[in-house]
N, C-alpha and C. Protein backbone atom coordinates (compact mmCIF):
# COMPACT_ATOMS: atom_id res chain seq x y z
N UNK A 1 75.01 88.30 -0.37
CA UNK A 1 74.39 89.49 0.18
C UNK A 1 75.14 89.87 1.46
N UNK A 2 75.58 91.47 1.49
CA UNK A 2 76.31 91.78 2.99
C UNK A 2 75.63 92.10 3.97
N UNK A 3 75.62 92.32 5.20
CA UNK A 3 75.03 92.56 6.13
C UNK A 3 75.24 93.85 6.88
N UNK A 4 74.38 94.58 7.45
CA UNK A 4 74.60 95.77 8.08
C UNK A 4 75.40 95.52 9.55
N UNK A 5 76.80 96.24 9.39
CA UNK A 5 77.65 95.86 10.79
C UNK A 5 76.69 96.10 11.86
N UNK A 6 75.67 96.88 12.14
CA UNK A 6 75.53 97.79 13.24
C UNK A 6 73.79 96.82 13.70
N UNK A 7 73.74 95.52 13.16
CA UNK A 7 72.88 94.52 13.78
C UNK A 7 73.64 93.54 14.22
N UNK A 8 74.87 93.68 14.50
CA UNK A 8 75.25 92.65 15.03
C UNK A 8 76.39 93.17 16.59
N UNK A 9 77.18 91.96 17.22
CA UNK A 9 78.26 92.31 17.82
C UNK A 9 79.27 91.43 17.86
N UNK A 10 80.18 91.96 17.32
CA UNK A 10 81.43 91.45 16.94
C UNK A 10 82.03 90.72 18.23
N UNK A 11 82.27 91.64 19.06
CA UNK A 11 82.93 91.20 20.89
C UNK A 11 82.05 90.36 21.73
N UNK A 12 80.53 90.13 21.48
CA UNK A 12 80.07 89.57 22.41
C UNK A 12 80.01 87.85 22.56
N UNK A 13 80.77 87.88 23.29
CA UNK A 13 80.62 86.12 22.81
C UNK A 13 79.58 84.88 22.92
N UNK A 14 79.54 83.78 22.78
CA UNK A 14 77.79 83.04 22.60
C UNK A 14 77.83 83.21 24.04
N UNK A 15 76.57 82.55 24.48
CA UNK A 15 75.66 82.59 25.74
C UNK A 15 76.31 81.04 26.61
N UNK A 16 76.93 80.01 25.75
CA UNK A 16 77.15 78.77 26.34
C UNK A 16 77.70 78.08 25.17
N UNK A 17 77.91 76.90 25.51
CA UNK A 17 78.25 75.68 24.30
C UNK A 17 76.74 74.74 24.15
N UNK A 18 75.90 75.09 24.83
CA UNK A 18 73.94 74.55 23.95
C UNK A 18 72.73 75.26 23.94
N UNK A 19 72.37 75.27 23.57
CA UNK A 19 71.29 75.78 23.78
C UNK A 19 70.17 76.28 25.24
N UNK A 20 70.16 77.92 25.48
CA UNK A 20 70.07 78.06 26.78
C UNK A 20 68.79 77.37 27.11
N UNK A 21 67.66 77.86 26.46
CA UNK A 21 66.73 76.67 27.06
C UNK A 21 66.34 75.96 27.16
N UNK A 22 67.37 74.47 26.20
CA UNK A 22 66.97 73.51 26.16
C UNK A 22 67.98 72.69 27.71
N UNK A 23 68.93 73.51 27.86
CA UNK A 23 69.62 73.59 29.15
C UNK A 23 68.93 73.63 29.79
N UNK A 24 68.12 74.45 30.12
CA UNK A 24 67.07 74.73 31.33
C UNK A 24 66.43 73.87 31.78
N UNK A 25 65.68 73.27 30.54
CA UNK A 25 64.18 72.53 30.82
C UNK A 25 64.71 70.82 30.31
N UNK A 26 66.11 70.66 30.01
CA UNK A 26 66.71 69.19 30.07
C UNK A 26 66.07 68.60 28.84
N UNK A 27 65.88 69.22 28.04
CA UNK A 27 65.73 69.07 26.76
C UNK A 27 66.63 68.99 25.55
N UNK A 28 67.04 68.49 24.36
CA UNK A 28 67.97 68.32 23.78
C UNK A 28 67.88 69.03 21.95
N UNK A 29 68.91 68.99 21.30
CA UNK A 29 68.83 69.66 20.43
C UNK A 29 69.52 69.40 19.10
N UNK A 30 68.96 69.18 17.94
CA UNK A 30 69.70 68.43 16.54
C UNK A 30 70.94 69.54 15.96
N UNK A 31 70.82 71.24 16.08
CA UNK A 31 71.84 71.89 15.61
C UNK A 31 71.86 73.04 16.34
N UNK A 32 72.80 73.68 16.54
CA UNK A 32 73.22 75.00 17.32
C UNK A 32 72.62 76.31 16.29
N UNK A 33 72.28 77.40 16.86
CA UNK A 33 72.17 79.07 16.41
C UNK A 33 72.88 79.71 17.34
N UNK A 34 73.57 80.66 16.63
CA UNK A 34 74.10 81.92 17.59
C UNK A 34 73.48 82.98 16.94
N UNK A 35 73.13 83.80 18.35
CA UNK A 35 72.15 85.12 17.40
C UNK A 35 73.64 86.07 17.31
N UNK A 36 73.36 87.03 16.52
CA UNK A 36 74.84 87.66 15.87
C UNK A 36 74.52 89.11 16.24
N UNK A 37 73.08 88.98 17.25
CA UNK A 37 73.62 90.51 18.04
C UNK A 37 74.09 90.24 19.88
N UNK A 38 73.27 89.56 20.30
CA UNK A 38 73.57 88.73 21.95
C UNK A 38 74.54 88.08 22.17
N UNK A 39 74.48 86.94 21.36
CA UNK A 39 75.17 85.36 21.65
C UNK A 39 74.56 84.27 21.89
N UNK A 40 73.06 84.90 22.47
CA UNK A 40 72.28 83.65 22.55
C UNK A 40 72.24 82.53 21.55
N UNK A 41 72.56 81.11 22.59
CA UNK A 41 72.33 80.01 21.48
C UNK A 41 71.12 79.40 21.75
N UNK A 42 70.80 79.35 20.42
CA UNK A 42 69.49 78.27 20.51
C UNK A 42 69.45 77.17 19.65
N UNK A 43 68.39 75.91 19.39
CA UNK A 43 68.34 75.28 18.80
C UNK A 43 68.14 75.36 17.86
N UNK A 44 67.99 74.95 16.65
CA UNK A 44 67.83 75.07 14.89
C UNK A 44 66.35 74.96 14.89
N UNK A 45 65.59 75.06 13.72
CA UNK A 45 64.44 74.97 13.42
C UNK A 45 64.06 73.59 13.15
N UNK A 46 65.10 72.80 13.02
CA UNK A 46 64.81 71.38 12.83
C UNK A 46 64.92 70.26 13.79
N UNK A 47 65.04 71.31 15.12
CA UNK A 47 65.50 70.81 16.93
C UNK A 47 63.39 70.75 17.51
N UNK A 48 63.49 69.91 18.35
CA UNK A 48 62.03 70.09 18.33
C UNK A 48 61.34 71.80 18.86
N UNK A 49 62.39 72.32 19.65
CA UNK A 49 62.20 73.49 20.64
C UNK A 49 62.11 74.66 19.55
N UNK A 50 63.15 74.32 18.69
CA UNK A 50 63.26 75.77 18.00
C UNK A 50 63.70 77.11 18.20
N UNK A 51 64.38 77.05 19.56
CA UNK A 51 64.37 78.20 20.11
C UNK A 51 65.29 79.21 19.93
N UNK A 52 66.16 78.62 18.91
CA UNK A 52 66.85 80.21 18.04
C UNK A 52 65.50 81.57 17.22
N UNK A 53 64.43 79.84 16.59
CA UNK A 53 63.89 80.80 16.46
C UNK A 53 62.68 81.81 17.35
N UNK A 54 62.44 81.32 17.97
CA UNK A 54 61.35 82.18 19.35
C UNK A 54 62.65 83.21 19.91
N UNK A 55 63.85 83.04 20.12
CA UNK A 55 64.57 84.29 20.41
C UNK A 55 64.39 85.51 19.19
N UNK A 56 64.44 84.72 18.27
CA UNK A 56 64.16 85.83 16.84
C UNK A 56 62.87 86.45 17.14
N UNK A 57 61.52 86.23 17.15
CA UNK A 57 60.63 86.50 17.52
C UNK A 57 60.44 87.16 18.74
N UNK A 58 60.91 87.10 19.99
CA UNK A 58 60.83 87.65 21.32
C UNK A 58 61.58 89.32 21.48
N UNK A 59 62.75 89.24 20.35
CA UNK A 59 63.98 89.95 20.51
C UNK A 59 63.93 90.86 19.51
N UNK A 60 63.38 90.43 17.85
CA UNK A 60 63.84 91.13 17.10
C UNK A 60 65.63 90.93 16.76
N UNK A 61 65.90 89.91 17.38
CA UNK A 61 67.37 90.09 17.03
C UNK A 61 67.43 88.81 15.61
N UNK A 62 67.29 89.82 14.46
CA UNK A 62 66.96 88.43 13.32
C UNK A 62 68.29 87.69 12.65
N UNK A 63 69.57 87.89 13.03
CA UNK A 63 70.52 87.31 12.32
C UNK A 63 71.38 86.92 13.29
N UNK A 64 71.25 85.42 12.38
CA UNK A 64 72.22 84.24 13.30
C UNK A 64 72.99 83.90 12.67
N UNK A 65 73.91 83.20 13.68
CA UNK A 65 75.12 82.46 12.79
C UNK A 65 75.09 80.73 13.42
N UNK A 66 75.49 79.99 12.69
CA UNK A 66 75.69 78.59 12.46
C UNK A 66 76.70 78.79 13.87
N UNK A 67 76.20 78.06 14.82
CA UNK A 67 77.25 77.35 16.14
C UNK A 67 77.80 75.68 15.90
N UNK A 68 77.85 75.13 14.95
CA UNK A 68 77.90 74.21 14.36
C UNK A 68 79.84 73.87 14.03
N UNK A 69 80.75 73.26 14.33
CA UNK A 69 82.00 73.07 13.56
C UNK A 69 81.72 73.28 11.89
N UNK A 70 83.22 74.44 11.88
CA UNK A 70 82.69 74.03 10.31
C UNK A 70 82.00 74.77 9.56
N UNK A 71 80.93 75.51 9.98
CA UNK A 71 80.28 76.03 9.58
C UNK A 71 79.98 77.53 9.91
N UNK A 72 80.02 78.67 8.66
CA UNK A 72 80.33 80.21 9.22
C UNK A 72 79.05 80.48 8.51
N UNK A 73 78.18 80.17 8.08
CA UNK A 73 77.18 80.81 7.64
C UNK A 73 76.51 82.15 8.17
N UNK A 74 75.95 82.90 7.77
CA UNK A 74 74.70 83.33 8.19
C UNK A 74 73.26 83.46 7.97
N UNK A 75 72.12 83.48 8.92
CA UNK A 75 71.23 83.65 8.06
C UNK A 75 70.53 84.72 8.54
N UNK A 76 70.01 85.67 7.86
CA UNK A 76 69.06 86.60 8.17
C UNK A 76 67.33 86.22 8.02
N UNK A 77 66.67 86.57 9.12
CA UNK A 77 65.30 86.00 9.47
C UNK A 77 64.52 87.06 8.61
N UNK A 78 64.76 88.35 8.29
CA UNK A 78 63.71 89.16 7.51
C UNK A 78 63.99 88.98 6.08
N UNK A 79 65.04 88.84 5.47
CA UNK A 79 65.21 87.94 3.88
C UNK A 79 65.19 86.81 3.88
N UNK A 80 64.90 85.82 4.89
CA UNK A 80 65.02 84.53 4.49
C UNK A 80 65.93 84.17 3.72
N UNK A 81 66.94 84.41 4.07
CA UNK A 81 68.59 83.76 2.97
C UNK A 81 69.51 84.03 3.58
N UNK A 82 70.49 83.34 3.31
CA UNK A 82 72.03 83.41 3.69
C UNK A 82 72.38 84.98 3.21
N UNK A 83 73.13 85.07 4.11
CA UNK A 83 73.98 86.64 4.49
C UNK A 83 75.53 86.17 4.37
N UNK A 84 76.66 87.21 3.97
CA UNK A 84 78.09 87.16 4.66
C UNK A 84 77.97 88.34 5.66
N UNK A 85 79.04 87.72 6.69
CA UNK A 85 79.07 88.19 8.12
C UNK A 85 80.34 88.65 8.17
N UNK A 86 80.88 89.51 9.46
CA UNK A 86 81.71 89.79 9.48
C UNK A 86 82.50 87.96 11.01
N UNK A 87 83.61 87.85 11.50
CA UNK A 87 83.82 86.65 12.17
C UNK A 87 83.45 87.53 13.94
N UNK A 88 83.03 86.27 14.77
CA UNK A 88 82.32 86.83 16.10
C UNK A 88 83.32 86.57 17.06
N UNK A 89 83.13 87.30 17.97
CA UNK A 89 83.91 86.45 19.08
C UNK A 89 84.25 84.75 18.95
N UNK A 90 85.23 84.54 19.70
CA UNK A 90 85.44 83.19 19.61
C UNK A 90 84.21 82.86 21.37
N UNK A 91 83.91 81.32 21.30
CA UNK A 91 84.25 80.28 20.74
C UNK A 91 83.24 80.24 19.14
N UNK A 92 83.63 79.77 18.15
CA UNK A 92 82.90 79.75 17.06
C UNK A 92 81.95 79.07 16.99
N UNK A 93 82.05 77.80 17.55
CA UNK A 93 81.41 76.59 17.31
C UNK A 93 81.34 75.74 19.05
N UNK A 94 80.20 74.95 19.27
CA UNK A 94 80.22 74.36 20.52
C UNK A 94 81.60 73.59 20.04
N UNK A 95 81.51 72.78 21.25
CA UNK A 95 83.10 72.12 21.60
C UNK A 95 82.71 70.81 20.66
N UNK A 96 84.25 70.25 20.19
CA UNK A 96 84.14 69.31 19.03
C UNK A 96 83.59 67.93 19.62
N UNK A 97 84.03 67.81 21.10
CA UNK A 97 83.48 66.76 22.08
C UNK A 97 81.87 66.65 21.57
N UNK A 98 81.15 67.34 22.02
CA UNK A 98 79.58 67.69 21.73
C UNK A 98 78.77 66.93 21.11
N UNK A 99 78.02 65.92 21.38
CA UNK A 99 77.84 65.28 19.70
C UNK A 99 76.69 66.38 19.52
N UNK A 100 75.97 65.67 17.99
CA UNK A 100 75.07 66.05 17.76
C UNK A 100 74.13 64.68 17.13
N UNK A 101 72.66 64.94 17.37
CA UNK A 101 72.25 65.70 18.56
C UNK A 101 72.63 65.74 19.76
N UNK A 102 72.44 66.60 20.60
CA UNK A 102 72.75 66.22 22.03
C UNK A 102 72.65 67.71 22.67
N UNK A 103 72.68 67.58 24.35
CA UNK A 103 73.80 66.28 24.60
C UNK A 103 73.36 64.82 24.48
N UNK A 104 74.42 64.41 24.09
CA UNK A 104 74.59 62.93 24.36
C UNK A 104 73.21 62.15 25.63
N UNK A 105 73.72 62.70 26.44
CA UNK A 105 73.00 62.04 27.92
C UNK A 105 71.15 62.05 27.58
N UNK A 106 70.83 63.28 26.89
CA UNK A 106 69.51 63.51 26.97
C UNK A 106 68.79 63.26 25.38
N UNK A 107 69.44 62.30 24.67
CA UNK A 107 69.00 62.59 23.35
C UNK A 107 68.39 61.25 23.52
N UNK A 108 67.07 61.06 23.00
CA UNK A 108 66.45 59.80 23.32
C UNK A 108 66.95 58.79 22.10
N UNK A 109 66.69 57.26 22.19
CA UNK A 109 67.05 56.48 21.04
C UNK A 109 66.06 56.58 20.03
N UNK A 110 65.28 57.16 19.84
CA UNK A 110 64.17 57.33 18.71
C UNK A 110 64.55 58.57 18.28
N UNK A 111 65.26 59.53 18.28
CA UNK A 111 65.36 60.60 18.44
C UNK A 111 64.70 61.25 16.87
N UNK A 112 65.26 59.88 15.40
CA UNK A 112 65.25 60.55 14.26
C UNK A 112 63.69 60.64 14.12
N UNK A 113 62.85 59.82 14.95
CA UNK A 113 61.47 59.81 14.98
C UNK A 113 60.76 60.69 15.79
N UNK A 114 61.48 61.19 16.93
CA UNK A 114 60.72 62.11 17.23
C UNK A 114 60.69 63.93 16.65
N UNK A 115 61.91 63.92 16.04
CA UNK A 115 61.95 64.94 14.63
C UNK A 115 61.11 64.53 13.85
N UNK A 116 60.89 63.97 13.04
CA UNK A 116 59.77 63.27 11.95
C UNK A 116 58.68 63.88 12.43
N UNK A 117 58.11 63.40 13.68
CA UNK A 117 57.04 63.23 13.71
C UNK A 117 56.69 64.72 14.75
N UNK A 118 57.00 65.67 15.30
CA UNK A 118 57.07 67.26 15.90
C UNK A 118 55.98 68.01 14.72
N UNK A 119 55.15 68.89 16.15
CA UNK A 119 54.22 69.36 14.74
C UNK A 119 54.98 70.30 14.39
């Protein structure tokens, strides 16, 4: 399925290499979103915060792209499915350093349990 050029921006580049408010509040995150009209990155839906998707919700800005190495996907939030995109500003992907989850520093050692268990 293609996507309408004129919801997105080609030139604008992401917001950071993590997630802005898990930056904020020193919180950590299992996968990257880039929204594909801002740049804002947020966390995945499977991060406890979620906050690619509450930018979707706050913004109306419903199509993201995978900030992930590797990965060019898109997904659109009002079909619920993968989209093809046109390619965004660089950087594509956080830095290969990066782990995931992370960062590194703030990802607790239970971490796969405290995913599990997030309402």
């Amino acid at each position: 399925m293609g996507i309408n050029e004129e919801l997105i921006n080609r030139a604008v580049p992401p917001s950071g290499s993590g997630c802005v408010e898990c930056e904020q509040t020193g919180s950590w995150w299992f996968h990257l979103r880039r929204c594909a009209s801002c740049g804002h990155i947020g966390c995945c839906d499977d991060s406890l915060n979620r906050h690619a998707s509450r930018h979707v919700a706050q913004t109306g800005h419903f199509i993201i792209q995978s900030f992930e190495p590797n990965e060019t996907w898109f997904w659109d939030y009002t079909v619920k499915d993968f989209i093809d995109g046109p390619r965004l500003a660089n950087p594509q992907h956080h830095p290969l350093s990066q782990t995931v989850p992370g960062p590194a520093e703030r990802v607790p050692s239970d971490w796969m349990d405290e995913l599990a268990n997030r309402p």
